[in-house]
PDB file of N, CA and C in Angstrom:
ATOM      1  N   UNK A   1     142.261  76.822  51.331  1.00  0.00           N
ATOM      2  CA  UNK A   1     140.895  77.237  51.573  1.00  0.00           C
ATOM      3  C   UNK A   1     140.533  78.334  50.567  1.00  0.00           C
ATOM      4  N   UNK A   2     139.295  78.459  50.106  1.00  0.00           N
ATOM      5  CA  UNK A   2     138.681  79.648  48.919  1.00  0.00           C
ATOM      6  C   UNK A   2     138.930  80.832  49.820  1.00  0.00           C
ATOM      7  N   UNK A   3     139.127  81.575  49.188  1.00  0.00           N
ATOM      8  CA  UNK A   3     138.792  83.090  49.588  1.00  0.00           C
ATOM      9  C   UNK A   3     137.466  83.359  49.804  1.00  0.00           C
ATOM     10  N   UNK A   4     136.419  82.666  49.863  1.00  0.00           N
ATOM     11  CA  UNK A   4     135.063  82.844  49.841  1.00  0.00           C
ATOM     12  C   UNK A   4     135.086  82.159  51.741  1.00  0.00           C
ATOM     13  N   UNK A   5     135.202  80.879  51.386  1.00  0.00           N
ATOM     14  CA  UNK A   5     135.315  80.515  52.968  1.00  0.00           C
ATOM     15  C   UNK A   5     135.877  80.636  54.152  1.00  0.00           C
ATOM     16  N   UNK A   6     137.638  81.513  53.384  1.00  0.00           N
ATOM     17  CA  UNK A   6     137.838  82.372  54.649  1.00  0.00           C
ATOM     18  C   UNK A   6     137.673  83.709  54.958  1.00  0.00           C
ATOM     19  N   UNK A   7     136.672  83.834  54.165  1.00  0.00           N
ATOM     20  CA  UNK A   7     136.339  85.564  54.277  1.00  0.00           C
ATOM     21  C   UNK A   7     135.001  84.957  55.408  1.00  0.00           C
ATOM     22  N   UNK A   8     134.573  83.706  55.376  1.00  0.00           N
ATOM     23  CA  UNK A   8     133.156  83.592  56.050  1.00  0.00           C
ATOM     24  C   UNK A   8     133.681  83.373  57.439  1.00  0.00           C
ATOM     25  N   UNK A   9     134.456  82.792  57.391  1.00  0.00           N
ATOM     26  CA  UNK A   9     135.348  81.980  58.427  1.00  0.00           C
ATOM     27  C   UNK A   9     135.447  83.178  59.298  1.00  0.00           C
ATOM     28  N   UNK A  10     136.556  84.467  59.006  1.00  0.00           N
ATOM     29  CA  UNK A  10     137.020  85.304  59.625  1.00  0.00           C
ATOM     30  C   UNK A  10     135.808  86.105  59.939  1.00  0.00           C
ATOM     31  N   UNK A  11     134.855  86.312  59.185  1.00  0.00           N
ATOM     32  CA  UNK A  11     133.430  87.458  59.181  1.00  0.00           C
ATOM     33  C   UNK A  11     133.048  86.757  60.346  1.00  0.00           C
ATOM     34  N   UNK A  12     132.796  85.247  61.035  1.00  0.00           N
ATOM     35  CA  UNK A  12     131.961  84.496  61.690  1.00  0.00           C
ATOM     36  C   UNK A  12     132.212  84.759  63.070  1.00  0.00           C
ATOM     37  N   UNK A  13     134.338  84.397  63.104  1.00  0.00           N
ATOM     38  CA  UNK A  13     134.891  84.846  63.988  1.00  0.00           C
ATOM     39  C   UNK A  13     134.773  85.950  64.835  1.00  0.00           C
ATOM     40  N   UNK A  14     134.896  86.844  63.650  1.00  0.00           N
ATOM     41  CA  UNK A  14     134.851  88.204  64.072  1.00  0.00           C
ATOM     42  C   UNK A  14     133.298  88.797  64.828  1.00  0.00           C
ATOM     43  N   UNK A  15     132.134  87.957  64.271  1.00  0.00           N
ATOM     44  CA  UNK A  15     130.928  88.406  64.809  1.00  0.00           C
ATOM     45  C   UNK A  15     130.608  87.644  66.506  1.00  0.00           C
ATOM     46  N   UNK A  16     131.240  86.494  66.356  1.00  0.00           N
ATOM     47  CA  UNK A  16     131.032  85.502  67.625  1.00  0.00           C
ATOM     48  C   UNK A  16     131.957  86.505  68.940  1.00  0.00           C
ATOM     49  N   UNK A  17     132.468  86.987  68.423  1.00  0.00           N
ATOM     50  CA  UNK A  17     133.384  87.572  69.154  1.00  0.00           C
ATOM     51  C   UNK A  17     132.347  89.462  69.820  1.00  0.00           C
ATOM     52  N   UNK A  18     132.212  89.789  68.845  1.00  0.00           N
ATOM     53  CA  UNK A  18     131.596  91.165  69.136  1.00  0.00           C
ATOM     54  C   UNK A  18     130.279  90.779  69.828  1.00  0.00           C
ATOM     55  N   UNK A  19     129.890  89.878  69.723  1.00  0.00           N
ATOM     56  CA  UNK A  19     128.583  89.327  70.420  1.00  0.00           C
ATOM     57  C   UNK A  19     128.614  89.673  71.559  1.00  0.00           C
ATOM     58  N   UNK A  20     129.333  88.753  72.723  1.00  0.00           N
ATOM     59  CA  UNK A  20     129.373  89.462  74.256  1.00  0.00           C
ATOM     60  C   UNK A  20     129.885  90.552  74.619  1.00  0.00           C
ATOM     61  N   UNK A  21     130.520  91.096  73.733  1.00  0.00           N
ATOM     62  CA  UNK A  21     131.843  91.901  73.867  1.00  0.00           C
ATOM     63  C   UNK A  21     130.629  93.735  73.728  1.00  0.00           C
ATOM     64  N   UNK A  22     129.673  93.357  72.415  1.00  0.00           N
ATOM     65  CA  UNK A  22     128.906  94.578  72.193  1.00  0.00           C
ATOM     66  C   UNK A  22     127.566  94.343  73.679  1.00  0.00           C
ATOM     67  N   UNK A  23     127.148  92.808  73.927  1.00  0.00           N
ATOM     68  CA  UNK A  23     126.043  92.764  75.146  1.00  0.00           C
ATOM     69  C   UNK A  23     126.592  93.168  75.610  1.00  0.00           C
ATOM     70  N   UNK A  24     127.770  93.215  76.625  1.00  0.00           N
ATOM     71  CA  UNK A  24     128.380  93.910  77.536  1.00  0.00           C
ATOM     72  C   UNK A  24     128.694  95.654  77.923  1.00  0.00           C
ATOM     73  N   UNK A  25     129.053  96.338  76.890  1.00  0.00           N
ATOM     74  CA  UNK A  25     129.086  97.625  76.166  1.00  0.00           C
ATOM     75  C   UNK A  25     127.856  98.397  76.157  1.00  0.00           C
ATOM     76  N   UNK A  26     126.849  97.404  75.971  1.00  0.00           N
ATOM     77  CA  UNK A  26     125.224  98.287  75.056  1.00  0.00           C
ATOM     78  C   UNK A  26     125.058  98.363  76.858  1.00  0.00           C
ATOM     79  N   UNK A  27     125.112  97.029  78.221  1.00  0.00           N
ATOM     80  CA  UNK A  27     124.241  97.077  79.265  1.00  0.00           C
ATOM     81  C   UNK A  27     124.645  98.410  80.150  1.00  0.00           C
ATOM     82  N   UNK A  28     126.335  98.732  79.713  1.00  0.00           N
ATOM     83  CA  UNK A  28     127.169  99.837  80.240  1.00  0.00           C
ATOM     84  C   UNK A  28     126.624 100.869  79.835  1.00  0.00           C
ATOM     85  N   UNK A  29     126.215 101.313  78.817  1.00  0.00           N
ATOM     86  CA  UNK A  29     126.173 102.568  77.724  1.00  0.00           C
ATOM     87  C   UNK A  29     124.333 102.869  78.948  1.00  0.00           C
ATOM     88  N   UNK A  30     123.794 101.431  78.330  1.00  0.00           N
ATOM     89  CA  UNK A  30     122.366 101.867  78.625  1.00  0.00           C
ATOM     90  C   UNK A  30     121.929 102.280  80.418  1.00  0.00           C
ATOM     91  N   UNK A  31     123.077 101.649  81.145  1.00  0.00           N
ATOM     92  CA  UNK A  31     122.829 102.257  82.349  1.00  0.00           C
ATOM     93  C   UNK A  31     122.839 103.377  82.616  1.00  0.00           C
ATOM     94  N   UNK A  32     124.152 103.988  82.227  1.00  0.00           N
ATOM     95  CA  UNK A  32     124.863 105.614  82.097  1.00  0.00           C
ATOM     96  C   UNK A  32     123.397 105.994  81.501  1.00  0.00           C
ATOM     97  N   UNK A  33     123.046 105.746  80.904  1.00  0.00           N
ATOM     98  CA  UNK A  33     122.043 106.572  79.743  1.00  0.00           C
ATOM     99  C   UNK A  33     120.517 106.949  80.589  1.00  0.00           C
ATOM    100  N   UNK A  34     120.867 105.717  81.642  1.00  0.00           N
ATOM    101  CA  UNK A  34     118.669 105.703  82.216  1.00  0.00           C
ATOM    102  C   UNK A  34     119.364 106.530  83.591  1.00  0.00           C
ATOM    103  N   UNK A  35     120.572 105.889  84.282  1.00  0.00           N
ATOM    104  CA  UNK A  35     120.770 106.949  84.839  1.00  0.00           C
ATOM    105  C   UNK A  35     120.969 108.383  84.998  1.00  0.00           C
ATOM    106  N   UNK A  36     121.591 108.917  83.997  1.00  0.00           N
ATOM    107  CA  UNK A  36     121.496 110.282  83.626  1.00  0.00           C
ATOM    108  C   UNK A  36     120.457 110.884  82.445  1.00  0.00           C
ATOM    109  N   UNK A  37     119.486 110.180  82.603  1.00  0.00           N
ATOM    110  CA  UNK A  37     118.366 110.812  81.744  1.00  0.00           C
ATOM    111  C   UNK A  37     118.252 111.229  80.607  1.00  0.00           C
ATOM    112  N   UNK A  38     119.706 110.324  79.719  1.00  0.00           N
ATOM    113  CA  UNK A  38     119.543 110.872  78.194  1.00  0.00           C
ATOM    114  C   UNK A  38     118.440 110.498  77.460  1.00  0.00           C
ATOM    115  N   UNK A  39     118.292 111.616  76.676  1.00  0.00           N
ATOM    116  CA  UNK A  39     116.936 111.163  75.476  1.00  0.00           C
ATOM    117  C   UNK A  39     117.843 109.980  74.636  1.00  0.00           C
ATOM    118  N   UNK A  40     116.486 109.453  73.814  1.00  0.00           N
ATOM    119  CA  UNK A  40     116.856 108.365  72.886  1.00  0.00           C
ATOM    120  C   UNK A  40     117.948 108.983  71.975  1.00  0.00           C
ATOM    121  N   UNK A  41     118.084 110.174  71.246  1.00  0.00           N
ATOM    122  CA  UNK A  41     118.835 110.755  70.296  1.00  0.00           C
ATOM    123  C   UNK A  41     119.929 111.096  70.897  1.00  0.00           C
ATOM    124  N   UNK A  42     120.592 111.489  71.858  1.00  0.00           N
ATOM    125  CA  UNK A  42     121.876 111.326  72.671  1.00  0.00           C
ATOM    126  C   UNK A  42     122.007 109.665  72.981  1.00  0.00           C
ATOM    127  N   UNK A  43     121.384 109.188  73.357  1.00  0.00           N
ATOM    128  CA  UNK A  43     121.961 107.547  73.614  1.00  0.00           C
ATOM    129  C   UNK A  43     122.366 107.219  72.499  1.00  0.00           C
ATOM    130  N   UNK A  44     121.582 106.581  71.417  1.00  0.00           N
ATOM    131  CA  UNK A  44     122.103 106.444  69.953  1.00  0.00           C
ATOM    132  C   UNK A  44     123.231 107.305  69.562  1.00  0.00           C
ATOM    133  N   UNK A  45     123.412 108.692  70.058  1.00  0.00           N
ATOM    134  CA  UNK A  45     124.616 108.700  69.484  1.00  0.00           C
ATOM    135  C   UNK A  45     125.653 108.743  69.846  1.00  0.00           C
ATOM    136  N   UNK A  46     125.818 108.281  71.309  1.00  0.00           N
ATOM    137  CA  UNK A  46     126.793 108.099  71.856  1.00  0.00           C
ATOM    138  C   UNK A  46     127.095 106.469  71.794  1.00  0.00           C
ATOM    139  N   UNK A  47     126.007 105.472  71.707  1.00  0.00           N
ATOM    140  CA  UNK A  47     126.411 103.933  71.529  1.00  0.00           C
ATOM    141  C   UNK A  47     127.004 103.754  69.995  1.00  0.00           C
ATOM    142  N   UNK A  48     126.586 104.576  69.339  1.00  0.00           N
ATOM    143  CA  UNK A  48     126.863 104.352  67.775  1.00  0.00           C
ATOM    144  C   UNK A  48     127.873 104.878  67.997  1.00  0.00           C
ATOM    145  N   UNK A  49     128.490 106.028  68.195  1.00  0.00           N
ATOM    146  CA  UNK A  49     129.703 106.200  68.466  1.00  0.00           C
ATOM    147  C   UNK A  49     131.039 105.602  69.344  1.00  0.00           C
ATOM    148  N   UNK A  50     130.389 104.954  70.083  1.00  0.00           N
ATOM    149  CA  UNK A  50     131.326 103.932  71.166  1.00  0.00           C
ATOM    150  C   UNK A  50     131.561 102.613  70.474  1.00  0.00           C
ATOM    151  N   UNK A  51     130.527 102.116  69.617  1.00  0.00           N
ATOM    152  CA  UNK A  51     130.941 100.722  69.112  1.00  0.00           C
ATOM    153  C   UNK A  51     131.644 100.698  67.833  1.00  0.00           C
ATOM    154  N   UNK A  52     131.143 101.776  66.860  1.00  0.00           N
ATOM    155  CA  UNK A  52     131.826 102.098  65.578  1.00  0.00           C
ATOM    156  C   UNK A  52     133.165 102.034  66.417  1.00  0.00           C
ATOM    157  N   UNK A  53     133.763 102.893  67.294  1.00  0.00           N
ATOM    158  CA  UNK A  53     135.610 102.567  67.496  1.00  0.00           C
ATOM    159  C   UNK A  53     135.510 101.456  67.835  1.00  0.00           C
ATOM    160  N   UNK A  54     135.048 100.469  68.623  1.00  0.00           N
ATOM    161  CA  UNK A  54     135.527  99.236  69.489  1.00  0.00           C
ATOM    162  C   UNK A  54     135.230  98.471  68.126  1.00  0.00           C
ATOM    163  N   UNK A  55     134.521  98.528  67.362  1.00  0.00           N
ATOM    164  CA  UNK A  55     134.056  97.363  65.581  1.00  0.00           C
ATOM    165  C   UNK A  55     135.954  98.151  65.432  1.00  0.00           C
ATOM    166  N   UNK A  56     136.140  98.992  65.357  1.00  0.00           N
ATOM    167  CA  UNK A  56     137.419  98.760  64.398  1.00  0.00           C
ATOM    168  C   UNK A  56     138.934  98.430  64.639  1.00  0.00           C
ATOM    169  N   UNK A  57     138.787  98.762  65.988  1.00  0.00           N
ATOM    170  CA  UNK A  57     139.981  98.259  66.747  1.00  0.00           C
ATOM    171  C   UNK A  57     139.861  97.135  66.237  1.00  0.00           C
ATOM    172  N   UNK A  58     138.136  96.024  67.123  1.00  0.00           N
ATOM    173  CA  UNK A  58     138.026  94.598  67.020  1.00  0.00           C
ATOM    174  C   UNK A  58     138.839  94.023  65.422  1.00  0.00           C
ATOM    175  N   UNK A  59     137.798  94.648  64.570  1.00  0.00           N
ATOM    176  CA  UNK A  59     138.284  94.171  63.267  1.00  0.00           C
ATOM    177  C   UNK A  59     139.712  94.128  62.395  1.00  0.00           C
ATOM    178  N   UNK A  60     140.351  95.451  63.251  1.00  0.00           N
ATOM    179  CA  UNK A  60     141.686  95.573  63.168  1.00  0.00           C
ATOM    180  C   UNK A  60     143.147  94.179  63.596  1.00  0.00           C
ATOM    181  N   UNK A  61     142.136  93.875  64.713  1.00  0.00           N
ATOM    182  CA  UNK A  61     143.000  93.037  65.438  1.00  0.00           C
ATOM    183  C   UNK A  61     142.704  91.464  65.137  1.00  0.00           C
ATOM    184  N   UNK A  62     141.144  91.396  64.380  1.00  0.00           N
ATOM    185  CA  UNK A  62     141.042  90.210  64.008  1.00  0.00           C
ATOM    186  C   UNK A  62     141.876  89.911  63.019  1.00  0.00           C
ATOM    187  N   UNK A  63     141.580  91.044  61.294  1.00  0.00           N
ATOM    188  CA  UNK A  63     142.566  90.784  60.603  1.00  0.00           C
ATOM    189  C   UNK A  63     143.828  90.262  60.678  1.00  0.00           C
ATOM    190  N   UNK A  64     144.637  91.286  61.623  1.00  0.00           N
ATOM    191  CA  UNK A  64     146.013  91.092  61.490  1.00  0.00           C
ATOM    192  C   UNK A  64     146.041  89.745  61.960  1.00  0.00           C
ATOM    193  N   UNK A  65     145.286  88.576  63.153  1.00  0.00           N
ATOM    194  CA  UNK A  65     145.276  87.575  63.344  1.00  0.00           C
ATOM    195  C   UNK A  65     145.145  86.479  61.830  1.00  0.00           C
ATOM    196  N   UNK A  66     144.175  86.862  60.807  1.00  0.00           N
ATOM    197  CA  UNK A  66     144.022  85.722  59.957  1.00  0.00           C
ATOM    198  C   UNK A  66     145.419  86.369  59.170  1.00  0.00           C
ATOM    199  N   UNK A  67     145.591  87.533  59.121  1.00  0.00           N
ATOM    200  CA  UNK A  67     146.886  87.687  58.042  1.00  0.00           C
ATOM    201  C   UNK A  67     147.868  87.399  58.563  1.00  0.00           C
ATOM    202  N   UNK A  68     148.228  86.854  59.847  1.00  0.00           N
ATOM    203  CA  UNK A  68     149.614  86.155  60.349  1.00  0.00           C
ATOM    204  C   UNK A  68     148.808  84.385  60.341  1.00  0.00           C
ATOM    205  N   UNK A  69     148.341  84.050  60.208  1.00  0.00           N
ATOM    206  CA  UNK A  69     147.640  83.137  60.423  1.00  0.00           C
ATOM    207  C   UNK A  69     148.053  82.050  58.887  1.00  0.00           C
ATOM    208  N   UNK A  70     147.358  83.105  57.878  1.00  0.00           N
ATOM    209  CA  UNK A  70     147.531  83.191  56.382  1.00  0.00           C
ATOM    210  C   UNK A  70     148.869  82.485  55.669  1.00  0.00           C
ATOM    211  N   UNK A  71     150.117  83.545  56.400  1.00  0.00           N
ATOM    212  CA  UNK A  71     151.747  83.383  56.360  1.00  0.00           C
ATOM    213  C   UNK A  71     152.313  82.482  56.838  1.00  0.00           C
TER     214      UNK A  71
END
């Protein structure tokens, strides 16, 4: 396979995946958030901060999947 198509392949994976995984996360974040009355500028920076780690774990763990995958 090109390096072009499994970079799309794994990018595709990796997004199909964060899909429910971030709906799920954002409905958590945004409850906490209406329930305790954060302004918009504390929400944002606490969701941007909660998903930036969970994107890198995710992406962490996808990799190592196509790079054993790869071998």
């Amino acid at each position: 396979m090109s390096n072009y198509r499994a970079a799309l392949t794994e990018a595709t994976i990796d997004t199909m995946i964060a899909l429910p995984l971030n709906f799920g996360i954002n409905w958590v974040i945004l409850t906490i958030a209406f329930g305790l009355q954060w302004n918009a500028t504390l929400t944002t920076l606490v969701a941007t901060l909660i998903f930036t780690v969970v994107a890198i774990f995710r992406k962490t763990y996808v990799r190592l999947h196509f790079q054993k995958k790869d071998k």
